[in-house]
C-alpha atoms as a PDB file:
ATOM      1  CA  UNK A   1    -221.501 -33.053  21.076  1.00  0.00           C
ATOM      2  CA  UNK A   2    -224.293 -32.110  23.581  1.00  0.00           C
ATOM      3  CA  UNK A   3    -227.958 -32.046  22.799  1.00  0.00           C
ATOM      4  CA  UNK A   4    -230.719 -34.189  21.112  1.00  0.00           C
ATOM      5  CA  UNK A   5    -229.835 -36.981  19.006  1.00  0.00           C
ATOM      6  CA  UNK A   6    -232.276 -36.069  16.166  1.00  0.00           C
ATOM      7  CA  UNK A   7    -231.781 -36.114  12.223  1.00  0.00           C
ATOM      8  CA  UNK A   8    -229.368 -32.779  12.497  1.00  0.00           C
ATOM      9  CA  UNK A   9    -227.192 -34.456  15.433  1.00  0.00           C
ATOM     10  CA  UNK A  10    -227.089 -37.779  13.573  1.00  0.00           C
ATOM     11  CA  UNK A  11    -226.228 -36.500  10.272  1.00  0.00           C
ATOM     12  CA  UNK A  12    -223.162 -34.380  12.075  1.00  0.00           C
ATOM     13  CA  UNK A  13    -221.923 -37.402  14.428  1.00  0.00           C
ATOM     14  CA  UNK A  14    -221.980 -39.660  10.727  1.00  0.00           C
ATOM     15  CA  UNK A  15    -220.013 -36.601   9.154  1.00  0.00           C
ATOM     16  CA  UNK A  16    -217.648 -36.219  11.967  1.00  0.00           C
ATOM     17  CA  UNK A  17    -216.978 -39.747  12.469  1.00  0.00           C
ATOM     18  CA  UNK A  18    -216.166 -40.051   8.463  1.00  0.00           C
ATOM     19  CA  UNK A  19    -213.596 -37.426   9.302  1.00  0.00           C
ATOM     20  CA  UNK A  20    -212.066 -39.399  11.855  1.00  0.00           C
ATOM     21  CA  UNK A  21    -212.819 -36.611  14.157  1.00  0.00           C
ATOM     22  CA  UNK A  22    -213.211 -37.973  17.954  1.00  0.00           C
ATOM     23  CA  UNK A  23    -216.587 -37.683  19.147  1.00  0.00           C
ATOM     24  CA  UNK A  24    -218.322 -37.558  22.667  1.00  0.00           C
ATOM     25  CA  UNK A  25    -221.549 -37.300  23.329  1.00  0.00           C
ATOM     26  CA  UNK A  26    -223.026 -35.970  26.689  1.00  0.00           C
ATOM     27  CA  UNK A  27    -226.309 -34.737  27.315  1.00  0.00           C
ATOM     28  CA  UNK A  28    -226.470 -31.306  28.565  1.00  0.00           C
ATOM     29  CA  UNK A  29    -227.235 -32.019  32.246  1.00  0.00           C
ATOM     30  CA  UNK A  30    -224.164 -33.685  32.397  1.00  0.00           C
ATOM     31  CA  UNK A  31    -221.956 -30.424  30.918  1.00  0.00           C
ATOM     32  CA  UNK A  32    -223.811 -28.821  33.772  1.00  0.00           C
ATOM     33  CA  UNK A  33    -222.602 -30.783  36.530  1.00  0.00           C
ATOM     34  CA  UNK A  34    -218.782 -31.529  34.986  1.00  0.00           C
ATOM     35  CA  UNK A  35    -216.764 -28.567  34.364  1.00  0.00           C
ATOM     36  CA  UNK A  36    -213.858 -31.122  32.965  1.00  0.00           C
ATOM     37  CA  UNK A  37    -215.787 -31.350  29.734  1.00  0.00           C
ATOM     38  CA  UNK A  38    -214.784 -27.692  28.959  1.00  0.00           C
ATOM     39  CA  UNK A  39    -211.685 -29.165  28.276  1.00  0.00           C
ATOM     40  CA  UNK A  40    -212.843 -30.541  24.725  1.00  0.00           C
ATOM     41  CA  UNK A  41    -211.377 -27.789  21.730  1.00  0.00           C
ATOM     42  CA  UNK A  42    -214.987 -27.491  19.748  1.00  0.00           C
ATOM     43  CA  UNK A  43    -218.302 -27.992  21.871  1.00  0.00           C
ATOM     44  CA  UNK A  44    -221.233 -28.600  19.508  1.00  0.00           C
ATOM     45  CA  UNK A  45    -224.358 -27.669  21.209  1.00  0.00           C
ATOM     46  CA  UNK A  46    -227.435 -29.123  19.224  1.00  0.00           C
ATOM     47  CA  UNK A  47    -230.659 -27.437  20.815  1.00  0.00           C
ATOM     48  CA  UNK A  48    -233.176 -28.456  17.894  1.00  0.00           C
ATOM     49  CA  UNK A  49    -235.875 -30.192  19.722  1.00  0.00           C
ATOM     50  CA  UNK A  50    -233.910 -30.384  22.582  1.00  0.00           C
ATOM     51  CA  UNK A  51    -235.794 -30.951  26.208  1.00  0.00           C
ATOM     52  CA  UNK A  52    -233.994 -27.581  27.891  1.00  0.00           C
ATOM     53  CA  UNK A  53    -235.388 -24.187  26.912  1.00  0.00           C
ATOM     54  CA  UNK A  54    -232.417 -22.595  23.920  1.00  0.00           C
ATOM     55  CA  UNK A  55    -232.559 -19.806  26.877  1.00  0.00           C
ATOM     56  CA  UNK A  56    -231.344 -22.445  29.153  1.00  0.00           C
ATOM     57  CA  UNK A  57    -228.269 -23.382  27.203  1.00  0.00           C
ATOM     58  CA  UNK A  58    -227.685 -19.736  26.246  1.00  0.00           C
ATOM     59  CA  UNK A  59    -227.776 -18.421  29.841  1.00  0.00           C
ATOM     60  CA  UNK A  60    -225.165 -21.204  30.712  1.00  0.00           C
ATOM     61  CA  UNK A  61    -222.474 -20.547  27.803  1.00  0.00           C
ATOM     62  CA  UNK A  62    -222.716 -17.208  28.854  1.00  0.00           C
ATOM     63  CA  UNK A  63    -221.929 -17.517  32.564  1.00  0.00           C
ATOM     64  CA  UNK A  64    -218.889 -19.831  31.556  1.00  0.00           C
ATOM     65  CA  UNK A  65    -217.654 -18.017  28.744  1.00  0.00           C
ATOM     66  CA  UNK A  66    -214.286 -17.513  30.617  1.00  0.00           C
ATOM     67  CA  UNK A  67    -214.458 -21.402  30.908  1.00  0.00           C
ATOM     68  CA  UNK A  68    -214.719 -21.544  27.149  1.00  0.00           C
ATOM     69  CA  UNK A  69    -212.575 -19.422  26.561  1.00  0.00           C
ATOM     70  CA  UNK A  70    -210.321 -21.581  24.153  1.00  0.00           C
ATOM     71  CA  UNK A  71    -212.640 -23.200  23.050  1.00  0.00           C
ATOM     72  CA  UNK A  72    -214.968 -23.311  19.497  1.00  0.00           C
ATOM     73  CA  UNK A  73    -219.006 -23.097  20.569  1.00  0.00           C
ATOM     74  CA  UNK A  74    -220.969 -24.500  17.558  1.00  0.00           C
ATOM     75  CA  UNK A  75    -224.730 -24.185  18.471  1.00  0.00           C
ATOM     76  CA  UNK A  76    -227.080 -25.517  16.052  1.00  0.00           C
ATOM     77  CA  UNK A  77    -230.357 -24.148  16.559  1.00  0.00           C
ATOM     78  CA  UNK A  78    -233.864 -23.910  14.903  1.00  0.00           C
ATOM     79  CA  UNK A  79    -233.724 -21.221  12.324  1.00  0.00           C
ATOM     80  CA  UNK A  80    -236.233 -19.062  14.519  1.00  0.00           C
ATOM     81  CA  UNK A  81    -234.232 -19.479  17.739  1.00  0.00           C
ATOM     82  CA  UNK A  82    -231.327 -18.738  16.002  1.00  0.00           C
ATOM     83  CA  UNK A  83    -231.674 -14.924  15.732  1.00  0.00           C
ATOM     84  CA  UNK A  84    -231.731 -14.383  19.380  1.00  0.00           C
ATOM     85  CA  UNK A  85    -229.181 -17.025  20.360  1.00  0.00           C
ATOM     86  CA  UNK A  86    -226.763 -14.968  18.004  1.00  0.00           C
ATOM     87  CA  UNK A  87    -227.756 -11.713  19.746  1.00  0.00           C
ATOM     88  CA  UNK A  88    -227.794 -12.970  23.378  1.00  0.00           C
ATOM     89  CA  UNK A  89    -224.427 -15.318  23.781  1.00  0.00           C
ATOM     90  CA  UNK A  90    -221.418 -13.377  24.779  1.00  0.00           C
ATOM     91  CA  UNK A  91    -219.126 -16.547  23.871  1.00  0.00           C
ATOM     92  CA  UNK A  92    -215.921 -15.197  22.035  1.00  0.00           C
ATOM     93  CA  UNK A  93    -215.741 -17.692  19.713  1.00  0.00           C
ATOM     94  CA  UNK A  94    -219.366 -18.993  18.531  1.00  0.00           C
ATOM     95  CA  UNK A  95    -220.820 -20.089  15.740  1.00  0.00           C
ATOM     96  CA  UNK A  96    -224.852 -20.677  15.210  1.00  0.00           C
ATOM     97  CA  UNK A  97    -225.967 -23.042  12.639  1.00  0.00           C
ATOM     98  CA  UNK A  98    -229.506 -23.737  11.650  1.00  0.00           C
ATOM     99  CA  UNK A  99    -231.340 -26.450   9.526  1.00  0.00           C
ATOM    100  CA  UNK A 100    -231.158 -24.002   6.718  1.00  0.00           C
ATOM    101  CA  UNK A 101    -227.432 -23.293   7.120  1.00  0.00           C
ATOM    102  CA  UNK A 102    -225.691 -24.117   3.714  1.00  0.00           C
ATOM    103  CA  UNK A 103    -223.243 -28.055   3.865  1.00  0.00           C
ATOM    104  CA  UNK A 104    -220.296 -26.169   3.653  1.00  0.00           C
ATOM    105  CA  UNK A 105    -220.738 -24.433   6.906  1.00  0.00           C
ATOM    106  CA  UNK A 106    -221.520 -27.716   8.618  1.00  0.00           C
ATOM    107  CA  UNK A 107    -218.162 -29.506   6.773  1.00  0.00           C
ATOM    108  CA  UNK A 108    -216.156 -26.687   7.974  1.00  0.00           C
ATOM    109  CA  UNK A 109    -216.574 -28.347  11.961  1.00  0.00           C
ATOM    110  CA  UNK A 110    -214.259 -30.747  11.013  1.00  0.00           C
ATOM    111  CA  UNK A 111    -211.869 -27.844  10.009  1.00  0.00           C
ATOM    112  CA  UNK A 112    -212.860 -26.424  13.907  1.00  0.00           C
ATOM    113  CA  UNK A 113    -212.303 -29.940  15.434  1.00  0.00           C
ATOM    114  CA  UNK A 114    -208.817 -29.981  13.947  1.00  0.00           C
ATOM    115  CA  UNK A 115    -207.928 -26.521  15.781  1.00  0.00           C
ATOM    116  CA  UNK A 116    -208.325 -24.544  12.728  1.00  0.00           C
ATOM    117  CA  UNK A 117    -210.284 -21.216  14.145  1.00  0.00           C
ATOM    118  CA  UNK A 118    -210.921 -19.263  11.167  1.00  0.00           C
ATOM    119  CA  UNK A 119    -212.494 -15.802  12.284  1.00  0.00           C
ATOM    120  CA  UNK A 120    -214.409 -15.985   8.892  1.00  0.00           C
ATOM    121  CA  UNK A 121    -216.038 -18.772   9.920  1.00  0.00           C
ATOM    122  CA  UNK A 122    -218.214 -16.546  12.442  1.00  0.00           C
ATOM    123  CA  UNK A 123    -220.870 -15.961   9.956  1.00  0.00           C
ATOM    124  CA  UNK A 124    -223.302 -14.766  13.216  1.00  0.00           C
ATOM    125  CA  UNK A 125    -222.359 -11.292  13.433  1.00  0.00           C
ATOM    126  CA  UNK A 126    -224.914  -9.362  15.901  1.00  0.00           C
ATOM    127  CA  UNK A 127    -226.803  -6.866  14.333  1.00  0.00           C
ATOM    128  CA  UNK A 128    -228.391  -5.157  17.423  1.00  0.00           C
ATOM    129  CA  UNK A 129    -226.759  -2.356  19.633  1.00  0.00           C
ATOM    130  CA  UNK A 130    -225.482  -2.762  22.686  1.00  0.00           C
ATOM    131  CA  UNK A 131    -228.490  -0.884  24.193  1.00  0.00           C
ATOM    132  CA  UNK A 132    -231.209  -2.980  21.840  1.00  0.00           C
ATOM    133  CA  UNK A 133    -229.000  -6.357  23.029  1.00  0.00           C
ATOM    134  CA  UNK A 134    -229.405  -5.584  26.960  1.00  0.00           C
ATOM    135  CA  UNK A 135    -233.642  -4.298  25.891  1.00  0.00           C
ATOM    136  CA  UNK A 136    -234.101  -7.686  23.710  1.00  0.00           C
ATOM    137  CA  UNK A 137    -232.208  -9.477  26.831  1.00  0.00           C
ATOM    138  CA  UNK A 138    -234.652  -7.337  29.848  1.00  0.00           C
ATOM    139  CA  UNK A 139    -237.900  -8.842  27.727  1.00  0.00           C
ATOM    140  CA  UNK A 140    -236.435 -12.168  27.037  1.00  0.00           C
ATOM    141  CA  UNK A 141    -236.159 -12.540  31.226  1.00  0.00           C
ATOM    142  CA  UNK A 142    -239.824 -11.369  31.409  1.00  0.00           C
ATOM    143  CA  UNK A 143    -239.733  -8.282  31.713  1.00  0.00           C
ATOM    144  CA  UNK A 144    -242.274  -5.553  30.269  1.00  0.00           C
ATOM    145  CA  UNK A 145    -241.293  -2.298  28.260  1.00  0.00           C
ATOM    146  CA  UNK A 146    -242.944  -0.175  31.282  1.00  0.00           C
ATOM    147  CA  UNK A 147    -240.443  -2.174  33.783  1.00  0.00           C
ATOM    148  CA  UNK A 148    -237.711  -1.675  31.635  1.00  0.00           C
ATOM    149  CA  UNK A 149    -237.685   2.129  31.123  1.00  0.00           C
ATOM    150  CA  UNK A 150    -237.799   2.561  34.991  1.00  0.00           C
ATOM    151  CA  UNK A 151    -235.047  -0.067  35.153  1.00  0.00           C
ATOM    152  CA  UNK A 152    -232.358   1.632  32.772  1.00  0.00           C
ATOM    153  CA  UNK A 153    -233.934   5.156  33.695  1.00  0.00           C
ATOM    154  CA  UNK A 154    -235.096   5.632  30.215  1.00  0.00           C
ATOM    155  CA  UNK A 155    -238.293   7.044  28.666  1.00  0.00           C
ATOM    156  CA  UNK A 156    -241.199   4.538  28.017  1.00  0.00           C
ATOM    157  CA  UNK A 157    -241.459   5.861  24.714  1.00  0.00           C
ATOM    158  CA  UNK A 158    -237.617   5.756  23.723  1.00  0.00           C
ATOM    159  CA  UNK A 159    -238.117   1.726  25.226  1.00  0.00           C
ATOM    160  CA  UNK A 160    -240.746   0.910  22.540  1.00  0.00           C
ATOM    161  CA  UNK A 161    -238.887   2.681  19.666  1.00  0.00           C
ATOM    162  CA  UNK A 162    -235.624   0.196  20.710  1.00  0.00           C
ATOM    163  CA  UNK A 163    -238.132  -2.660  21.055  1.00  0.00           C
ATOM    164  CA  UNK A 164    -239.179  -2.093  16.975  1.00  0.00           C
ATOM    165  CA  UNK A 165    -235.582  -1.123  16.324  1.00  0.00           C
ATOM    166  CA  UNK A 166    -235.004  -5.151  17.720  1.00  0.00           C
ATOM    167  CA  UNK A 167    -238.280  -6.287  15.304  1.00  0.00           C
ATOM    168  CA  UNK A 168    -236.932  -4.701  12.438  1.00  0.00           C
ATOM    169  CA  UNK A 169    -233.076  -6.427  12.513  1.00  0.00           C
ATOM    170  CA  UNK A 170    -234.205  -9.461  13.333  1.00  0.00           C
ATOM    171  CA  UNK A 171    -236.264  -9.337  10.361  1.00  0.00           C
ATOM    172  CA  UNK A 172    -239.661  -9.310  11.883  1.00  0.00           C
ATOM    173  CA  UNK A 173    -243.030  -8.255  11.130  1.00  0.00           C
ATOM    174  CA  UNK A 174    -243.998  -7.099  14.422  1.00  0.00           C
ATOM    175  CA  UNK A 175    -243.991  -7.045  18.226  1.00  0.00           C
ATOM    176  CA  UNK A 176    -246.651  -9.869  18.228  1.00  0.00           C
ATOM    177  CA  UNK A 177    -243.930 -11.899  16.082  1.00  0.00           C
ATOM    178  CA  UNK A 178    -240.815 -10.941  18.754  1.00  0.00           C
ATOM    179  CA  UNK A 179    -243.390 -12.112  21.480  1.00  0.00           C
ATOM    180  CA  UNK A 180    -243.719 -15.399  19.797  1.00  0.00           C
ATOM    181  CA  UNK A 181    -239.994 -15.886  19.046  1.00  0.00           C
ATOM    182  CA  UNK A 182    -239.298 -15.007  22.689  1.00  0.00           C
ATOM    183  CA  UNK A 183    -241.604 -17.916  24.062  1.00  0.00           C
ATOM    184  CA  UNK A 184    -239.984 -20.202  22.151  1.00  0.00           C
ATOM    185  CA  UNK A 185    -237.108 -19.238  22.680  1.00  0.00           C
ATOM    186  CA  UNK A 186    -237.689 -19.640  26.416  1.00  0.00           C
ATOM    187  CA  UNK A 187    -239.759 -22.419  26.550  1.00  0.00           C
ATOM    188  CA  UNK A 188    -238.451 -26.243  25.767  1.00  0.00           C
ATOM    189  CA  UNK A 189    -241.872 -27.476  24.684  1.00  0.00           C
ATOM    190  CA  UNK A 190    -243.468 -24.962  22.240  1.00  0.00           C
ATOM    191  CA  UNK A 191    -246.783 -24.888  21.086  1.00  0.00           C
ATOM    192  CA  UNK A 192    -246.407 -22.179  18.693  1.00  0.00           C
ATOM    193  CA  UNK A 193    -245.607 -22.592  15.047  1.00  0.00           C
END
């Protein structure tokens, strides 16, 4: 298990254990530095409250996906983060739990630990296109809707209908709200709600 040792982490670690499923626990820095701790069958990534950005964490699964390739990702995430780490990691095999993600989801790791990959179990299916995924990816990195349309060679205007394509399947109210969801997402320490 990598990430934060807070309530969620604890509470899975206690489960886990009572499964006699081997734990490790590294902090995410390490996982950085070592690529031998690929070599573990289900990674759980817990990035509640965690001191790296979700972005952070994302961006690295995704550059080693071929590392992981055997491997089970579970991410557990904050329910607002959640949406775009489901969208943005390219991981075969992932799974993102939240807070508000039903027991039996979280009692079927010990299922994953035991090498049991059931394709049901991927509960995140993406909802966005290919084209909204790389748009929603362009304004995660910082860039603006006039920046992207000169950098995929498409209209401004075809841009911004793409961008509220992305605010309506992620269930959002508006731009404002995918602004907000992208700080967070992208910062460690956020101040917003």
């Amino acid at each position: 298990m990598c990430g934060s040792d807070n309530f969620v982490g604890s509470g899975m670690s206690a489960y886990l254990a009572s499964k006699h499923v081997p734990i490790k626990t590294f902090q995410f820095e390490d996982v950085l530095q070592q690529s031998s701790m690929c070599q573990h069958q289900t990674m759980v990534f817990n990035i509640i409250n965690n001191e790296q950005p979700c972005s952070a964490i994302v961006q690295f699964l995704n550059k080693n996906r071929f590392k992981f390739y055997n491997n089970v990702i579970v991410i557990v995430a904050d329910s607002l983060v959640a949406k775009l780490c489901v969208e943005l990691l390219y991981v075969e095999k992932a799974i993102v739990l939240t807070e508000k993600s039903p027991l039996r989801d979280f009692s079927q790791l010990a299922t994953l630990a035991a090498g049991k990959w059931n394709p049901r179990l991927y509960r995140s299916q993406k909802r966005l296109t290919e084209r909204e995924q790389q748009i929603l990816n362009l304004l995660v990195n910082g860039y603006t809707a006039r920046e992207i349309s000169e950098l995929v060679s498409l209209n401004y205007k075809t841009i911004q209908a793409h961008k509220m394509r992305v605010v309506t399947k992620l269930g959002l109210a508006n731009t404002s709200d995918l602004n907000k969801l992208i700080v967070r997402f992208t910062h460690s320490l956020s101040f917003l709600p």
